[in-house]
PDB file of N, CA and C in Angstrom:
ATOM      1  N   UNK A   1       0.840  -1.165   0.000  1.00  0.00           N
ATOM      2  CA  UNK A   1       0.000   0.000   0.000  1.00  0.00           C
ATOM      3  C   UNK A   1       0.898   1.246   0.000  1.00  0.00           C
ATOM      4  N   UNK A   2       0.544   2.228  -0.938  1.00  0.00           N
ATOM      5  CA  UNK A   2       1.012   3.343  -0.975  1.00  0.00           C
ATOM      6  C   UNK A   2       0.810   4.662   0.013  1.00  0.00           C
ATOM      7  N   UNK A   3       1.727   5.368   0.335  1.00  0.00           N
ATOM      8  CA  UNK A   3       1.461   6.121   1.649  1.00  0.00           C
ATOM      9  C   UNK A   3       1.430   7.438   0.671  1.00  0.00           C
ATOM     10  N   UNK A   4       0.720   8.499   0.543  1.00  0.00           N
ATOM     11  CA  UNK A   4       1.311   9.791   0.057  1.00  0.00           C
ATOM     12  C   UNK A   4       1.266  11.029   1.252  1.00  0.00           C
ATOM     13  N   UNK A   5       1.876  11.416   1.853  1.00  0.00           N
ATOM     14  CA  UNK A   5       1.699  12.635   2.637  1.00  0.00           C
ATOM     15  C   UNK A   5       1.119  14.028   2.051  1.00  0.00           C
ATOM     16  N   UNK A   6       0.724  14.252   2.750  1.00  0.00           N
ATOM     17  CA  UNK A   6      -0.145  15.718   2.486  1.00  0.00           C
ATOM     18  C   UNK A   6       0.621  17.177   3.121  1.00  0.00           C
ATOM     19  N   UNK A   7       0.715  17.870   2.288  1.00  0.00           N
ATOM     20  CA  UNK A   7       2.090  19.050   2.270  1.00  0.00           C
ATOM     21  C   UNK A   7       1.074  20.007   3.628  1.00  0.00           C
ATOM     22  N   UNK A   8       1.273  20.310   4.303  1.00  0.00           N
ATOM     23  CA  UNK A   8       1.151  21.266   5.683  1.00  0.00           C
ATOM     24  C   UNK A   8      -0.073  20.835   6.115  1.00  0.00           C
ATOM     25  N   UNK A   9      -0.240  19.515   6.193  1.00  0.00           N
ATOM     26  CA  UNK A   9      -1.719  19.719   7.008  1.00  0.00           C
ATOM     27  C   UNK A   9      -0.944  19.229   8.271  1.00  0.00           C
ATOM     28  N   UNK A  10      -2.476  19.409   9.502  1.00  0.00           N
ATOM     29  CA  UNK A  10      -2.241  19.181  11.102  1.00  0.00           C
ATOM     30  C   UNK A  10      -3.111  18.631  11.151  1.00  0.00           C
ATOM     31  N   UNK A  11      -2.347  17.751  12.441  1.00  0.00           N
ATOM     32  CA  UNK A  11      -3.052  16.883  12.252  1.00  0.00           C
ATOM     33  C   UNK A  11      -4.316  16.544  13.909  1.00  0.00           C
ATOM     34  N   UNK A  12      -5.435  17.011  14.119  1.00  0.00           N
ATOM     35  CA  UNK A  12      -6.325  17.159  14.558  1.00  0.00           C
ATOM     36  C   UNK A  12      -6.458  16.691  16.087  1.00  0.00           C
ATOM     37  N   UNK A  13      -5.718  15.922  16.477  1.00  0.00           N
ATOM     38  CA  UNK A  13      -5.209  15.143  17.847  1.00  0.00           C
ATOM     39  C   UNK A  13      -4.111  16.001  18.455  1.00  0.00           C
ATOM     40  N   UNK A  14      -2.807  15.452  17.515  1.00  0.00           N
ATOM     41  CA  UNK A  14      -1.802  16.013  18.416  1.00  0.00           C
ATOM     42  C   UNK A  14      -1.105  17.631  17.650  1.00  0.00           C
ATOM     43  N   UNK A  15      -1.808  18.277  16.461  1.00  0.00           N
ATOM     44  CA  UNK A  15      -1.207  19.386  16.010  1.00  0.00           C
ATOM     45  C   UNK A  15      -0.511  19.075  16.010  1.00  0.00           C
ATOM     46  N   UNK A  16       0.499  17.888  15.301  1.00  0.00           N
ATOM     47  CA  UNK A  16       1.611  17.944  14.315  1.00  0.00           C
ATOM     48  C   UNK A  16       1.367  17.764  13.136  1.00  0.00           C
ATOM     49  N   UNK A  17       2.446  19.019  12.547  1.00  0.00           N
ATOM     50  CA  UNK A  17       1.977  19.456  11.021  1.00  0.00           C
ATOM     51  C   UNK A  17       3.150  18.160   9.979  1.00  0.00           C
ATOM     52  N   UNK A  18       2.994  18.432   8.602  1.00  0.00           N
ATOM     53  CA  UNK A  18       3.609  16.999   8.206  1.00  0.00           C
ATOM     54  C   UNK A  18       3.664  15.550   8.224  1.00  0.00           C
ATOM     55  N   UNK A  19       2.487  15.314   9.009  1.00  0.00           N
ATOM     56  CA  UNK A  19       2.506  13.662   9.586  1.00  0.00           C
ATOM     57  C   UNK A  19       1.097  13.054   9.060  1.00  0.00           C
ATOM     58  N   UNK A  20       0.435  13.539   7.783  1.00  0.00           N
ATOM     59  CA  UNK A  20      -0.641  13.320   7.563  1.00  0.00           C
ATOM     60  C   UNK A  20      -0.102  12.217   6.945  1.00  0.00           C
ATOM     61  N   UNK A  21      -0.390  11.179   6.248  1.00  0.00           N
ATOM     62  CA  UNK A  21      -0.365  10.228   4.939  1.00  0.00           C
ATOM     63  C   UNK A  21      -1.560   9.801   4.564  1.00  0.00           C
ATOM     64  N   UNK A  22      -2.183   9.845   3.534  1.00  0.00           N
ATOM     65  CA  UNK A  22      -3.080   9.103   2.720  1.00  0.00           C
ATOM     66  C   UNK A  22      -2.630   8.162   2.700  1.00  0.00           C
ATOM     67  N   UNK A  23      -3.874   7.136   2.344  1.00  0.00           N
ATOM     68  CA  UNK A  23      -3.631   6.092   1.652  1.00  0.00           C
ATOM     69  C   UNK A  23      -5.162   5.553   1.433  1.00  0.00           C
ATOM     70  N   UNK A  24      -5.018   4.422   0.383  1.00  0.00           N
ATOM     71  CA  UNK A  24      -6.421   4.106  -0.371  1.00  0.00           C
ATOM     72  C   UNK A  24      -6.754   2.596  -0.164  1.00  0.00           C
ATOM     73  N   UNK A  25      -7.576   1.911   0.707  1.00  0.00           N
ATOM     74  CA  UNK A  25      -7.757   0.613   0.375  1.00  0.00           C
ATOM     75  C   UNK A  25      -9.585   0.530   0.687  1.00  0.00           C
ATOM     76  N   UNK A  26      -9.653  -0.495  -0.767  1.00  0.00           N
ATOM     77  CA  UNK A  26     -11.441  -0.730  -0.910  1.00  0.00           C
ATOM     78  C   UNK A  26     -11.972   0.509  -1.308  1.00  0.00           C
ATOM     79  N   UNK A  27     -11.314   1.684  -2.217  1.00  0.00           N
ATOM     80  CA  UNK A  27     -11.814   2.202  -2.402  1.00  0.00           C
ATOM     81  C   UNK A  27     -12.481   3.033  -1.447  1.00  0.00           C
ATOM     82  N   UNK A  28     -12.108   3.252   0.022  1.00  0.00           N
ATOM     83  CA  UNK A  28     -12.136   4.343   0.751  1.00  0.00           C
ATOM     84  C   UNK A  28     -10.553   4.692   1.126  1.00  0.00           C
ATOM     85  N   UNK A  29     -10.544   6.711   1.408  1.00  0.00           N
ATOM     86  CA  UNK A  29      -9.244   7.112   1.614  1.00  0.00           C
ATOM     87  C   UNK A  29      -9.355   6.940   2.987  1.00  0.00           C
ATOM     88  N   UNK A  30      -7.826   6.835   3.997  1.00  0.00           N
ATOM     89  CA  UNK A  30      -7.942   6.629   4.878  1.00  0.00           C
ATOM     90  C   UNK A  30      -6.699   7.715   4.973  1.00  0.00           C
ATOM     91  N   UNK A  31      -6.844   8.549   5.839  1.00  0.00           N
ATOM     92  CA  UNK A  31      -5.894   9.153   6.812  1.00  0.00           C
ATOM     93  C   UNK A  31      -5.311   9.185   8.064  1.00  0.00           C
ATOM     94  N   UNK A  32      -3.949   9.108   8.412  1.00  0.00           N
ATOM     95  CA  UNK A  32      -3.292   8.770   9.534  1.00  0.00           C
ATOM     96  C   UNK A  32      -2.660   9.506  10.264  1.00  0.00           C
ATOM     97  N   UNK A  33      -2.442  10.100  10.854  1.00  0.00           N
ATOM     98  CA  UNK A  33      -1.143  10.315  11.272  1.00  0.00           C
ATOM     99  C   UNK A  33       0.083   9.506  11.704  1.00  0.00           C
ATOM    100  N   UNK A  34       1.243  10.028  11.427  1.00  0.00           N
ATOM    101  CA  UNK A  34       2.768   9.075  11.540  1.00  0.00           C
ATOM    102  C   UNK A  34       3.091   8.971  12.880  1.00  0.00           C
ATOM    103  N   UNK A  35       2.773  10.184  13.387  1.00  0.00           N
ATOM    104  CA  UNK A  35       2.936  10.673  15.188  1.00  0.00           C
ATOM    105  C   UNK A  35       2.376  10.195  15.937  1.00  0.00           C
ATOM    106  N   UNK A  36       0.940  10.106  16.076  1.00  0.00           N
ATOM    107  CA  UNK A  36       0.058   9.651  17.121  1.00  0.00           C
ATOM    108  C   UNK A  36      -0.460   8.599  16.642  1.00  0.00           C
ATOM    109  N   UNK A  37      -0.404   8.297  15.291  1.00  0.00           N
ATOM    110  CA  UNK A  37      -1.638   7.281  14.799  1.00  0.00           C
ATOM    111  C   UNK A  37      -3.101   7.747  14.407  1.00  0.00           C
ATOM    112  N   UNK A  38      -3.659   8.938  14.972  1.00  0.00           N
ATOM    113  CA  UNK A  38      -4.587   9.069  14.538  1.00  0.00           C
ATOM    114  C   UNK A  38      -5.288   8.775  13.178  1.00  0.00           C
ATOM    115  N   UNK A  39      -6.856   8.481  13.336  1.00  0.00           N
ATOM    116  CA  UNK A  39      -7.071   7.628  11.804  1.00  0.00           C
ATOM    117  C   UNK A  39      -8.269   8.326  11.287  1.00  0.00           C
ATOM    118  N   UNK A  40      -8.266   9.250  10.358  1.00  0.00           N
ATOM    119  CA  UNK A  40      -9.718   9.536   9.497  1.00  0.00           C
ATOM    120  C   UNK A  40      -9.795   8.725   8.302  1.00  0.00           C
ATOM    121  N   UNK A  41     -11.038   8.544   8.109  1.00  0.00           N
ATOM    122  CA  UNK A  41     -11.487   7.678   6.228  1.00  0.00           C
ATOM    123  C   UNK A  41     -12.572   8.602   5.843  1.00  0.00           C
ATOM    124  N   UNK A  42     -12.590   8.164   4.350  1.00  0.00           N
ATOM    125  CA  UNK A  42     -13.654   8.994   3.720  1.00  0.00           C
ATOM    126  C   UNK A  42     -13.876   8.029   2.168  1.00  0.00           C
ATOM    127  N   UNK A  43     -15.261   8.033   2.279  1.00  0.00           N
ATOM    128  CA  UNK A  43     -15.334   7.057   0.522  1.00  0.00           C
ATOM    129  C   UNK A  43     -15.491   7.765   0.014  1.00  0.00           C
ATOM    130  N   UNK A  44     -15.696   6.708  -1.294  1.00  0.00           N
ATOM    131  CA  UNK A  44     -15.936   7.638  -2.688  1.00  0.00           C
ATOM    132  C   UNK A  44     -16.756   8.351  -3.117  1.00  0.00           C
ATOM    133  N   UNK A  45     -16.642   9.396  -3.576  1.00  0.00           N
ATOM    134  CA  UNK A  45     -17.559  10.171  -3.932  1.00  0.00           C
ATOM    135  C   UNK A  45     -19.172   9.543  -3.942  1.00  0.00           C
ATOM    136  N   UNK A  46     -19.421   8.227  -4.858  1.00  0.00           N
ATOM    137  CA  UNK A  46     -20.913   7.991  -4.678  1.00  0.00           C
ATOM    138  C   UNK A  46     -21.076   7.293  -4.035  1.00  0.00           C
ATOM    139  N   UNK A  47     -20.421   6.876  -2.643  1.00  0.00           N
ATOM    140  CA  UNK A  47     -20.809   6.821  -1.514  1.00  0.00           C
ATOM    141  C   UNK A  47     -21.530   7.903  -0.742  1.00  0.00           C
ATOM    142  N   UNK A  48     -20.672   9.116  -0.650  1.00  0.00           N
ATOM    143  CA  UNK A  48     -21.153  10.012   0.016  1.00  0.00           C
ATOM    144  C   UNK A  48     -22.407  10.742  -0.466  1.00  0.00           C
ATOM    145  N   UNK A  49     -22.697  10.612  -2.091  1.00  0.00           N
ATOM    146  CA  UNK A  49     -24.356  10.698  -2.529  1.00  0.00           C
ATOM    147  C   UNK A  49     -25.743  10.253  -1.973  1.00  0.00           C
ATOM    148  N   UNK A  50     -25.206   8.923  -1.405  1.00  0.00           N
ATOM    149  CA  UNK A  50     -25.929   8.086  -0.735  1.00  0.00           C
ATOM    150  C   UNK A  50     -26.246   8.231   0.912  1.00  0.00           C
ATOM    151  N   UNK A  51     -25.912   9.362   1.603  1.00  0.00           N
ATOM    152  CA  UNK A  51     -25.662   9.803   2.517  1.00  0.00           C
ATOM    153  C   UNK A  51     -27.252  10.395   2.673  1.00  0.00           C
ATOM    154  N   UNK A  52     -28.053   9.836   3.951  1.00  0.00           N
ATOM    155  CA  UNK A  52     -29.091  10.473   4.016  1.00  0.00           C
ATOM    156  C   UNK A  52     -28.780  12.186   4.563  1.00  0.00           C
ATOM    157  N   UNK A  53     -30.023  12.881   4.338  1.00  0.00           N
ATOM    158  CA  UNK A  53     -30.014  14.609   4.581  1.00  0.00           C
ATOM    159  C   UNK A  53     -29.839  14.714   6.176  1.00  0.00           C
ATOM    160  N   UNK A  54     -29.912  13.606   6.928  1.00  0.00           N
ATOM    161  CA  UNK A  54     -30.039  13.823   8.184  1.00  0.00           C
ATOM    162  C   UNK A  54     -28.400  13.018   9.074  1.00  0.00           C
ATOM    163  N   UNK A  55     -27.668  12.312   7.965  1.00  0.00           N
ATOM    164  CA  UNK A  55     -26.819  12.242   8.797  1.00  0.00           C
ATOM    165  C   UNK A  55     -25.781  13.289   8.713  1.00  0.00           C
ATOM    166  N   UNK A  56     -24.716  12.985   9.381  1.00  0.00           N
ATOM    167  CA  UNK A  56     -23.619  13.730   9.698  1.00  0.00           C
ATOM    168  C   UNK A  56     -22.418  13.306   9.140  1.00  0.00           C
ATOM    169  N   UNK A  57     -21.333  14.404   8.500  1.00  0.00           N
ATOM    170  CA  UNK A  57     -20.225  13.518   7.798  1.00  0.00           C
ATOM    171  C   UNK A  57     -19.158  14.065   9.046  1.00  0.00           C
ATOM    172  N   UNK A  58     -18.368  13.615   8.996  1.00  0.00           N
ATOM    173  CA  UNK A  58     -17.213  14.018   9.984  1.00  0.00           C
ATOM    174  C   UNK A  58     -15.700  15.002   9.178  1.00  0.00           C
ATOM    175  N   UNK A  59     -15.759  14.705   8.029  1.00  0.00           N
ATOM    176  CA  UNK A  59     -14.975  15.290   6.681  1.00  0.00           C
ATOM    177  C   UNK A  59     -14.957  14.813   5.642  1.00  0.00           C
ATOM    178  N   UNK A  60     -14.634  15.807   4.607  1.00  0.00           N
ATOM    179  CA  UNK A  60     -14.232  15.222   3.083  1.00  0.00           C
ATOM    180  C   UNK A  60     -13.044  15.392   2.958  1.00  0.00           C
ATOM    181  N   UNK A  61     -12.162  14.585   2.256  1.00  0.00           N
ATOM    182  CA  UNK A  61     -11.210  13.970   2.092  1.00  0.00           C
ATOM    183  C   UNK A  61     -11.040  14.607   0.449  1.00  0.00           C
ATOM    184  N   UNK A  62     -10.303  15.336  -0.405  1.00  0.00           N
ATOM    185  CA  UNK A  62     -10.390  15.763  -1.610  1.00  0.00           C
ATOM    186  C   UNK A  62      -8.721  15.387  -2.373  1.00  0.00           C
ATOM    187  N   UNK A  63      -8.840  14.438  -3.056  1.00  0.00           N
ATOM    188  CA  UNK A  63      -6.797  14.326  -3.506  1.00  0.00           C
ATOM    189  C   UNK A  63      -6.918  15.257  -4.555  1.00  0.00           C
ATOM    190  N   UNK A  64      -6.091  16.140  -4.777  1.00  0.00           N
ATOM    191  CA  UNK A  64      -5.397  17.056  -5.297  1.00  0.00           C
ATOM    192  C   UNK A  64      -4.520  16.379  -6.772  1.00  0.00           C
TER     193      UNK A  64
END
């Protein structure tokens, strides 16, 4: 699995900047941090279509 880091983001736990990495498996992105471990995911776009009006997303995830 491929890791790509993400240029100045922070990272939401411990505010260390640089320690983000992407990475992609099943077709959802998953984000980490290198430092703490912290873990966000986000699917694919028509996943998130499918998202009723009443739930809640926690973030979008956008690769550049």
């Amino acid at each position: 699995m491929k890791k790509r880091f993400i240029s100045a983001a922070i990272c939401p736990k411990c505010n260390a900047m640089d320690t983000m990495a992407l990475t992609k498996k099943n077709n959802v992105e998953h984000v980490t941090c290198v430092s703490c471990g912290h873990q966000m995911s986000q699917p694919e776009e028509h996943v998130v279509k499918e998202v009723r009006p009443l739930e809640q997303v926690i973030g979008i995830f956008k690769q550049e």
